[in-house]
Protein backbone atom coordinates (compact mmCIF):
# COMPACT_ATOMS: atom_id res chain seq x y z
CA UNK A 1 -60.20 49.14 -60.24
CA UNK A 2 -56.70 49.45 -58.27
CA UNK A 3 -55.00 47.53 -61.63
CA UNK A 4 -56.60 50.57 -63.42
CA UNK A 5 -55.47 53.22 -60.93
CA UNK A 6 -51.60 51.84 -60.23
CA UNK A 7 -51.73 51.46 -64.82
CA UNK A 8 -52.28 55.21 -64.68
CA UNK A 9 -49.69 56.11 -62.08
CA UNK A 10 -47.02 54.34 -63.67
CA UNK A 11 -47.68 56.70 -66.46
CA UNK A 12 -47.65 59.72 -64.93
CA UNK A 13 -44.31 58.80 -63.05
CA UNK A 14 -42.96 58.43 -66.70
CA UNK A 15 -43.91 61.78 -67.39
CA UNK A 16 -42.86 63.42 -64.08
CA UNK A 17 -39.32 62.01 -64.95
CA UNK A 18 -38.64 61.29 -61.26
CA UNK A 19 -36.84 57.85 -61.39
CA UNK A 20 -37.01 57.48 -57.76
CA UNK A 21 -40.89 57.85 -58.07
CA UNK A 22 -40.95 55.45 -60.77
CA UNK A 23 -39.21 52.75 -59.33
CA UNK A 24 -41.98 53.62 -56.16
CA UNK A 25 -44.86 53.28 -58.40
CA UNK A 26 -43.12 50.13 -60.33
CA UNK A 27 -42.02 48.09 -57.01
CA UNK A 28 -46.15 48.53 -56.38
CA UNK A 29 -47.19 47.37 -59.46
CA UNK A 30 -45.63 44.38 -59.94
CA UNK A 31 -46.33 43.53 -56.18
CA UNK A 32 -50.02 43.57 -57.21
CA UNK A 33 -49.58 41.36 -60.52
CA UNK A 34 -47.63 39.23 -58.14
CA UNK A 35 -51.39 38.75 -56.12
CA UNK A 36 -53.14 38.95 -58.97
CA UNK A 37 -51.18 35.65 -60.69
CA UNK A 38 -50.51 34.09 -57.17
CA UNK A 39 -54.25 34.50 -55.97
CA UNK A 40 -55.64 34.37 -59.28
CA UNK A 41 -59.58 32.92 -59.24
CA UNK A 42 -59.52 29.18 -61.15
CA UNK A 43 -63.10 30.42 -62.57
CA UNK A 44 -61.37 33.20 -64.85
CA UNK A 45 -57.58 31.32 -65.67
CA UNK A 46 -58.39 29.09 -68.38
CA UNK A 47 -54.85 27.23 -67.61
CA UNK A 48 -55.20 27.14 -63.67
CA UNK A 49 -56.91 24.01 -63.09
CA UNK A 50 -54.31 22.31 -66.29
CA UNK A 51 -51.22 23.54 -63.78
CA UNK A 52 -52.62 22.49 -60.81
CA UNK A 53 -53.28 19.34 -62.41
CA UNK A 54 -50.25 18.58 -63.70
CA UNK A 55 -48.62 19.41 -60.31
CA UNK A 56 -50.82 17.02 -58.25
CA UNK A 57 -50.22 14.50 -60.46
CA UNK A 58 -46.47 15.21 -61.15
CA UNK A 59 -46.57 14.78 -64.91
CA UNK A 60 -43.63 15.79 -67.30
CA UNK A 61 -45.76 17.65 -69.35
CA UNK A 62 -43.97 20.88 -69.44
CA UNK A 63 -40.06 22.18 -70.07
CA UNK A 64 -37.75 20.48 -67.72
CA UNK A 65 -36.70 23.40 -65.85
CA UNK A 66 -40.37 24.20 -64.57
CA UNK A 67 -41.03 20.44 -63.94
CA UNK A 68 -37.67 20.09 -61.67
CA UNK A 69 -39.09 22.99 -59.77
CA UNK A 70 -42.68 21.34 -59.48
CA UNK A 71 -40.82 17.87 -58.57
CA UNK A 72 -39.18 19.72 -55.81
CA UNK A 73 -42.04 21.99 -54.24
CA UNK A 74 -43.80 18.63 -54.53
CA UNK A 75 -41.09 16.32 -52.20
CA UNK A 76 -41.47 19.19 -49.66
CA UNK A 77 -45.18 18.87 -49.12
CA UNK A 78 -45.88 22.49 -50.75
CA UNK A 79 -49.15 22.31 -52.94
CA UNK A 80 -49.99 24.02 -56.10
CA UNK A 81 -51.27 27.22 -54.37
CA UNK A 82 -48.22 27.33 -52.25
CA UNK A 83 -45.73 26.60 -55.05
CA UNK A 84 -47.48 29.01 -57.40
CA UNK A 85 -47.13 31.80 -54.98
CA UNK A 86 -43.64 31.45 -54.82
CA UNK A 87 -42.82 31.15 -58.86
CA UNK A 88 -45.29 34.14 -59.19
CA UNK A 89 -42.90 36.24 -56.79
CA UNK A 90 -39.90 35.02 -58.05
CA UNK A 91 -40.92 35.65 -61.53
CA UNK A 92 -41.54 39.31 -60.42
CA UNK A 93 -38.57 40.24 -58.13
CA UNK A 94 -36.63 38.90 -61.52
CA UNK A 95 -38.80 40.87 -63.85
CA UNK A 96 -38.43 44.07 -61.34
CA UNK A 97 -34.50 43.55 -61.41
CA UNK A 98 -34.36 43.02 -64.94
CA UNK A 99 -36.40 46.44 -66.05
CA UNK A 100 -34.25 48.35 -63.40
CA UNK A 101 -31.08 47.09 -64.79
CA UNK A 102 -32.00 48.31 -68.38
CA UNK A 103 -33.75 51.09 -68.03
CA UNK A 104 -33.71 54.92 -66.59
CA UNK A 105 -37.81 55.41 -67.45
CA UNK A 106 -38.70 51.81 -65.76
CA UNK A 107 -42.51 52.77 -65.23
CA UNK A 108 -43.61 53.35 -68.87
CA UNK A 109 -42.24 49.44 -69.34
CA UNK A 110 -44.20 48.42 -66.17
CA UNK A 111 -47.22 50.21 -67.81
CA UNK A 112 -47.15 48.52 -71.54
CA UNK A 113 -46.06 45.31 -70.36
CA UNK A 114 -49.58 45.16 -67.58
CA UNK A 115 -51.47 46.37 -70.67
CA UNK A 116 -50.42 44.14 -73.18
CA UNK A 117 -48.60 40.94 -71.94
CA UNK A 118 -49.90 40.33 -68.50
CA UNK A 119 -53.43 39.43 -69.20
CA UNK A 120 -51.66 36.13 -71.02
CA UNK A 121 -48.94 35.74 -69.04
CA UNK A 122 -51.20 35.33 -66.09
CA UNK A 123 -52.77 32.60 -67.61
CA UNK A 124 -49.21 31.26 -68.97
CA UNK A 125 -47.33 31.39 -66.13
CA UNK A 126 -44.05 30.01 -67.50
CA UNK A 127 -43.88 32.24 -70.66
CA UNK A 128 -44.34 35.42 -67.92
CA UNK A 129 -41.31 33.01 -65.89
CA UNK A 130 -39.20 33.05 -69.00
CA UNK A 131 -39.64 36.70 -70.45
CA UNK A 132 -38.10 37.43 -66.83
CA UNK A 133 -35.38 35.62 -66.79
CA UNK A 134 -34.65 36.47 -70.05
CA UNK A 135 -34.67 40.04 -69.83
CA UNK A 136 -32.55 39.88 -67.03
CA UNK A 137 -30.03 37.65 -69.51
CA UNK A 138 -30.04 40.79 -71.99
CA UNK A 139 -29.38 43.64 -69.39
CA UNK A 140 -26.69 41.74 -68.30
CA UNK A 141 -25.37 41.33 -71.72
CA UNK A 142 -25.66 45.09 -72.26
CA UNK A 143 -24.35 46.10 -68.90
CA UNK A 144 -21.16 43.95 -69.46
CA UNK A 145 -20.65 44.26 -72.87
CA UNK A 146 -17.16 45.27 -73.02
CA UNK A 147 -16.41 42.51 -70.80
CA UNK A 148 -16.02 38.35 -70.93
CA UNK A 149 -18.63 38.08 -68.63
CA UNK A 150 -20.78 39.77 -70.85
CA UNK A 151 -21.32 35.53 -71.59
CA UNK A 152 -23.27 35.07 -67.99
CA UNK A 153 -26.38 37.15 -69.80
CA UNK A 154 -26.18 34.12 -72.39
CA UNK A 155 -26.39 31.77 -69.28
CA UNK A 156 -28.89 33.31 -67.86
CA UNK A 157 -31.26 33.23 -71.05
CA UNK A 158 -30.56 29.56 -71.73
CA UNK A 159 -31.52 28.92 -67.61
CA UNK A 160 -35.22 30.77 -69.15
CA UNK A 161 -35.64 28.45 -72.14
CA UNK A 162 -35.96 25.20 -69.62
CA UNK A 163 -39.18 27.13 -68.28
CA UNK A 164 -40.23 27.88 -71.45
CA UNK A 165 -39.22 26.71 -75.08
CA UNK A 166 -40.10 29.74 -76.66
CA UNK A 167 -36.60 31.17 -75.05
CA UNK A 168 -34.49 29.03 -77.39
CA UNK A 169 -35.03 31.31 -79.92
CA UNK A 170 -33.65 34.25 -77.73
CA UNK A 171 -31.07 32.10 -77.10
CA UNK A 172 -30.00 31.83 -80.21
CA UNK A 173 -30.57 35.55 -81.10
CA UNK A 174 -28.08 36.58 -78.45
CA UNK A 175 -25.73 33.84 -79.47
CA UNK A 176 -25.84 35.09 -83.23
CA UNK A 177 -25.33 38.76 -81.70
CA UNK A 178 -22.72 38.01 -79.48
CA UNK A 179 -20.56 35.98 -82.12
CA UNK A 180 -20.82 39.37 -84.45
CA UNK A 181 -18.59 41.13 -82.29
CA UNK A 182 -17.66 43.67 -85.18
CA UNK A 183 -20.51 46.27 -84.73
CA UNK A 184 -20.68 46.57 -88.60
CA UNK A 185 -21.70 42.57 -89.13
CA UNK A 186 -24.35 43.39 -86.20
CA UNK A 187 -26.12 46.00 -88.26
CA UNK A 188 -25.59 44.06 -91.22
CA UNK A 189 -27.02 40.94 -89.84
CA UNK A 190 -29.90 42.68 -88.70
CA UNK A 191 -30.92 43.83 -91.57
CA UNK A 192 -29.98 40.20 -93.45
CA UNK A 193 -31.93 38.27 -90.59
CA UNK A 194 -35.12 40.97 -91.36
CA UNK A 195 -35.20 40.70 -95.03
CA UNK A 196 -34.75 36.94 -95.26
CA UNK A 197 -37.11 36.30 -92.32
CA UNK A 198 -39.42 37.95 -94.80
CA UNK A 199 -38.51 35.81 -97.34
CA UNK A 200 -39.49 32.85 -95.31
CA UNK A 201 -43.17 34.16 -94.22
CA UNK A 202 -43.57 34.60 -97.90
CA UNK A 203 -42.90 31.39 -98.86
CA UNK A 204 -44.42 29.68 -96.27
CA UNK A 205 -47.87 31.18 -97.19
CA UNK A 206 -47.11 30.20 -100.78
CA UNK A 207 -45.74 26.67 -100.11
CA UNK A 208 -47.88 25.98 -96.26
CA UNK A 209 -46.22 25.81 -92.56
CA UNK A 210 -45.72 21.29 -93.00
CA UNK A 211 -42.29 22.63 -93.67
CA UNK A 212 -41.73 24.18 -90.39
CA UNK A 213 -43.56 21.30 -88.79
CA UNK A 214 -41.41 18.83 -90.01
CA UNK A 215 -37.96 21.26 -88.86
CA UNK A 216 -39.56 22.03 -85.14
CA UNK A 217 -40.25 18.48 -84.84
CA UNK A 218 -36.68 17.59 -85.38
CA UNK A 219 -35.39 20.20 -83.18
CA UNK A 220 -37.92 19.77 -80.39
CA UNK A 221 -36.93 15.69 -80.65
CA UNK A 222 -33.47 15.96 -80.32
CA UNK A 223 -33.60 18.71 -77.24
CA UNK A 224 -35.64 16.81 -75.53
CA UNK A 225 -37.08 19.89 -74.30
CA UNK A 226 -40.79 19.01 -73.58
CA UNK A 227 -41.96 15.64 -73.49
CA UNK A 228 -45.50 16.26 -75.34
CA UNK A 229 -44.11 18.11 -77.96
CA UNK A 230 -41.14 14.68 -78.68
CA UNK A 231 -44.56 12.45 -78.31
CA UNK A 232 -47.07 14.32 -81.16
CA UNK A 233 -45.34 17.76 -82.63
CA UNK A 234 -48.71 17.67 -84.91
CA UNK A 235 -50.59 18.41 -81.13
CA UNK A 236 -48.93 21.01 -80.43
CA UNK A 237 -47.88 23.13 -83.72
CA UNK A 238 -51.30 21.98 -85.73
CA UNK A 239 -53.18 25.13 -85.03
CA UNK A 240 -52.72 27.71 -87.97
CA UNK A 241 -54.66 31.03 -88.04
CA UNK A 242 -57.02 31.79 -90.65
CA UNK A 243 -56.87 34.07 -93.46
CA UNK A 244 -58.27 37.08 -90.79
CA UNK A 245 -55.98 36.13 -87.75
CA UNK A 246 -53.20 36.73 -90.33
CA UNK A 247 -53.91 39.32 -91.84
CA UNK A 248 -54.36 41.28 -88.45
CA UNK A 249 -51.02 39.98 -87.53
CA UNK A 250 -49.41 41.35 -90.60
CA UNK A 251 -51.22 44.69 -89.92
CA UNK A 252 -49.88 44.71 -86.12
CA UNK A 253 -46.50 43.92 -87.78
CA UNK A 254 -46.67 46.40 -89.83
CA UNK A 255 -47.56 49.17 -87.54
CA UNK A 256 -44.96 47.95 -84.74
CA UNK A 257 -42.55 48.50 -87.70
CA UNK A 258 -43.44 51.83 -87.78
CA UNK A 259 -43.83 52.93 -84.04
CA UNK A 260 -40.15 51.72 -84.27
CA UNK A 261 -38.01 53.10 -87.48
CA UNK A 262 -36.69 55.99 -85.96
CA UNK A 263 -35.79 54.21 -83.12
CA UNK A 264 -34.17 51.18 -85.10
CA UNK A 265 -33.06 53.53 -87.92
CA UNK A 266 -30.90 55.67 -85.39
CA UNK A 267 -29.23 52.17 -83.11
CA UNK A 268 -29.07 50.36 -86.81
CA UNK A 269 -27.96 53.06 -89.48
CA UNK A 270 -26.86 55.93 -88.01
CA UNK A 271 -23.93 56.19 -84.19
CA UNK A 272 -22.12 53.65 -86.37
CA UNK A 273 -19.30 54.46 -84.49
CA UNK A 274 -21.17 52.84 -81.15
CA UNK A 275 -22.09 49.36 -79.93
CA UNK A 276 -25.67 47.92 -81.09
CA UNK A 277 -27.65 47.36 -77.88
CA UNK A 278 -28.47 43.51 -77.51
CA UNK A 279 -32.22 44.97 -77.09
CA UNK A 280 -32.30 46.30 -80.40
CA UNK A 281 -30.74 43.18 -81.87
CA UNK A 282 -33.85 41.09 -80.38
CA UNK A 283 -36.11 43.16 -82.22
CA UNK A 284 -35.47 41.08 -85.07
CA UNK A 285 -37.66 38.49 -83.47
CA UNK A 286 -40.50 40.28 -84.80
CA UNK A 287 -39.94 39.90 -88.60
CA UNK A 288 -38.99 36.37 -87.47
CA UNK A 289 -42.63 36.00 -86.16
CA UNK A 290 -44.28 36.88 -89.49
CA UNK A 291 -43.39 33.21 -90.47
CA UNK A 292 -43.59 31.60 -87.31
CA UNK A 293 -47.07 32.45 -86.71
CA UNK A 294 -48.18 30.78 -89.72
CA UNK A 295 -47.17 27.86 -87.81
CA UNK A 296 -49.18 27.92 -85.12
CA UNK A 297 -50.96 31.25 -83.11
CA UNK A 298 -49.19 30.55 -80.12
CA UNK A 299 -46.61 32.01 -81.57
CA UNK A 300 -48.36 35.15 -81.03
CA UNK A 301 -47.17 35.73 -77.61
CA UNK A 302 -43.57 36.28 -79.39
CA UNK A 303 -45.05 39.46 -80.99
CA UNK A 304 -46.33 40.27 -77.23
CA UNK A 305 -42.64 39.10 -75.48
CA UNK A 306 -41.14 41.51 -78.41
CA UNK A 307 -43.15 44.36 -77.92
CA UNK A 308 -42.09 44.75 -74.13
CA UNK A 309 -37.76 44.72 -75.73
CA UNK A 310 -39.36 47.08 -78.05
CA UNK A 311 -40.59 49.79 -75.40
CA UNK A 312 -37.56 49.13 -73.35
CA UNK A 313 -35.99 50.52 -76.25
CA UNK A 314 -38.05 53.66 -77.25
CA UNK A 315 -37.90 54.45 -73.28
CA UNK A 316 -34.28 55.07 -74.00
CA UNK A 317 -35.20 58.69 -74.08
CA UNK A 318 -32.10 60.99 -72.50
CA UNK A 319 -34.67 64.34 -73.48
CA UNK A 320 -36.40 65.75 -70.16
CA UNK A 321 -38.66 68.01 -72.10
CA UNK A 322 -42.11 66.91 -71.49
CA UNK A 323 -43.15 67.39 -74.74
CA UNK A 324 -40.67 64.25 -76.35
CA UNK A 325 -42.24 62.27 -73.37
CA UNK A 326 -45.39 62.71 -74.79
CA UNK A 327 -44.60 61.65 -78.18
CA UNK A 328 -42.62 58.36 -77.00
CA UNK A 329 -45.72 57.87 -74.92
CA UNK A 330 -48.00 58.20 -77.82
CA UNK A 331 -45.78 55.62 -79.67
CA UNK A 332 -46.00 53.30 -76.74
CA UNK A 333 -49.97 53.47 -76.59
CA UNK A 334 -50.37 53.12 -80.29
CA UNK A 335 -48.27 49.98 -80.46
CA UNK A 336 -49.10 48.60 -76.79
CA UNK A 337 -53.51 48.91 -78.04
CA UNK A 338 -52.52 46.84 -81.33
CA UNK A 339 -51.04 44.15 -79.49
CA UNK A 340 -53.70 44.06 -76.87
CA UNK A 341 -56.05 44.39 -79.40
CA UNK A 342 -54.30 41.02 -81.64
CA UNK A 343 -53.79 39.30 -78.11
CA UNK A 344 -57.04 39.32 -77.16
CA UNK A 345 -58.38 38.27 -80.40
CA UNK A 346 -56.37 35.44 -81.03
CA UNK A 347 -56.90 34.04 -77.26
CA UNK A 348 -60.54 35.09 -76.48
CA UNK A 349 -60.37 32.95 -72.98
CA UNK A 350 -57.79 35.88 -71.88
CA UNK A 351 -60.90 38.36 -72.24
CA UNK A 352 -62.26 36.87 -68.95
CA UNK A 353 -58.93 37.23 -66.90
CA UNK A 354 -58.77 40.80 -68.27
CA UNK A 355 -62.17 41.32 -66.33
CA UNK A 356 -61.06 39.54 -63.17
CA UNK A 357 -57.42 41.56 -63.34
CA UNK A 358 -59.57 45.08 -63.68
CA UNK A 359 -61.77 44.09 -60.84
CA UNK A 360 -65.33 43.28 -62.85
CA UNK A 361 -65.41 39.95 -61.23
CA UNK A 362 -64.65 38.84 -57.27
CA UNK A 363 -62.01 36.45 -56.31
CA UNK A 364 -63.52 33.35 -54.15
CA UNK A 365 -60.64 34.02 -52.13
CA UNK A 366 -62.63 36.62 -51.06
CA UNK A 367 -66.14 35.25 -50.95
């Protein structure tokens, strides 16, 4: 039960308001994810023995950034445990860097992000990989944003889309927001980008995703950015949801919309006389999602990858009064249980690495 114990720590560091103590109880959470994911028992990772797999045998399977690293643990006589160890800390120390960088309340993110995101991430170990590196891209970008090398965030993000494809489309978010450098076409485009990505998710459930098929199949073809996906698109973007599946999504939307509005009406409509924090801008991935997912359901770990910018965002608090703690932390539960509750659903094999993360099973490491 330590995942349990260190989950409610982080929280009460949050509300303590002692950074120093956060960053304490952070550093030891994300060590233990790092053992959980490095360590992690092949009975209860639906993915493990597919990785190890495709590392024995050196296939090309996967983006080409992850397979150059495989390639090279490979040459050096490291096997799959070994190399896995290694990615799963470097993944962290990035992750750890990344939330310090962009936040003053770094626990609270530590907290959502084990109760929503890790479960999956643990089985998809390149996703986790790439929402590290490309947080660390946007905290750059907001750090230096007054400065030319504001552009090395934008580096860094495109470095996390050859672990993981899904990163292209932060790519191209921070792109879009860094070519809007007046801060009235930022809020503007936001609000364009929102509407019309709503647009789209209508019409694709009127008209069907072969649309989208047919686009991500071009795309994905002339990248070149993951061999399977050039072979068959229809393999890898044929599974819809059903009419439940999206309908829970839209209701998840929907209430992440909400736990948000102040927070996006205040960086969006009002302070128009400040910069728009990159953060906010990659909020509008979510509306993007609502069509996406009609796609396929993998596209639900966008909503989860979303969720962690958005709590980076509402733990932008500068009050010390424990009472608007609490309410940000009410926010944060409210929206962090509805995208457990929509992850777990639409991956049910994630349900038995939630048991082995919380301690109900043992690891045979241990046996």
């Amino acid at each position: 039960m330590l995942f349990i114990t260190i989950e409610i720590l982080l929280v009460l560091a949050f509300l303590l308001k002692n950074k120093f103590v956060q960053i304490l109880f952070l550093g030891l959470s994300l060590s233990y994810d790092t053992w959980l994911v490095a360590m992690t028992d092949a009975r209860h990772n639906p993915d493990y023995l597919l990785y190890q797999t495709s590392y024995d045998n050196q296939w090309t399977n996967f983006e080409a950034g992850y397979t150059y690293l495989a390639h090279l643990f490979y040459y050096y006589g490291y096997n799959y445990a070994e190399f896995r160890t290694m990615f799963s800390v470097a993944t962290f120390i990035i992750f750890f860097v990344s939330i310090l960088l962009i936040s003053e309340n770094p626990s609270i993110i530590g907290a959502a992000f084990n109760f929503t995101l890790f479960i999956i991430g643990s089985i998809q170990i390149r996703n986790m990989a790439m929402l590290a590196i490309v947080l660390l891209g946007y905290s750059l970008t907001a750090k230096l944003l007054h400065s030319r090398s504001k552009y090395l965030g934008l580096l860094i993000v495109f470095i996390g889309t050859l672990i993981h494809s899904l990163g292209w489309l932060f790519f191209i978010i921070l792109l879009f927001f860094l070519l809007l450098k007046n801060k009235d076409k930022q809020r503007f485009s936001f609000k364009l980008v929102s509407g019309f990505s709503f647009f789209l998710a209508l019409i694709t459930f009127i008209l069907s995703p072969r649309w989208l098929n047919n686009i991500f199949s071009k795309m994905l073809d002339i990248t070149r950015i993951r061999s399977i996906a050039n072979v068959d698109i229809a393999s890898v973007y044929s599974n819809g949801p059903n009419h439940f599946s999206l309908i829970m999504f839209c209701l998840v939307v929907f209430i992440l919309m909400a736990v948000l509005s102040k927070e996006l009406h205040k960086s969006i409509d009002d302070n128009l006389g400040q910069e728009v924090n990159p953060m906010v801008f990659g909020i509008v991935l979510l509306f993007m999602s609502t069509f996406l997912f009609q796609l396929s359901v993998d596209y639900v770990r966008l909503v989860g990858n979303i969720w962690i910018f958005a709590v980076v965002v509402l733990a932008d608090v500068g009050s010390t009064k424990l009472i608007g703690r609490l309410g940000i932390l009410l926010k944060i539960i409210l929206g962090s249980a509805v995208v457990f509750a929509l992850l777990m659903y639409i991956y049910p094999p994630a349900l038995s690495v939630l048991g082995y993360t919380i301690g109900l099973y043992e690891n045979d490491f241990m046996q």
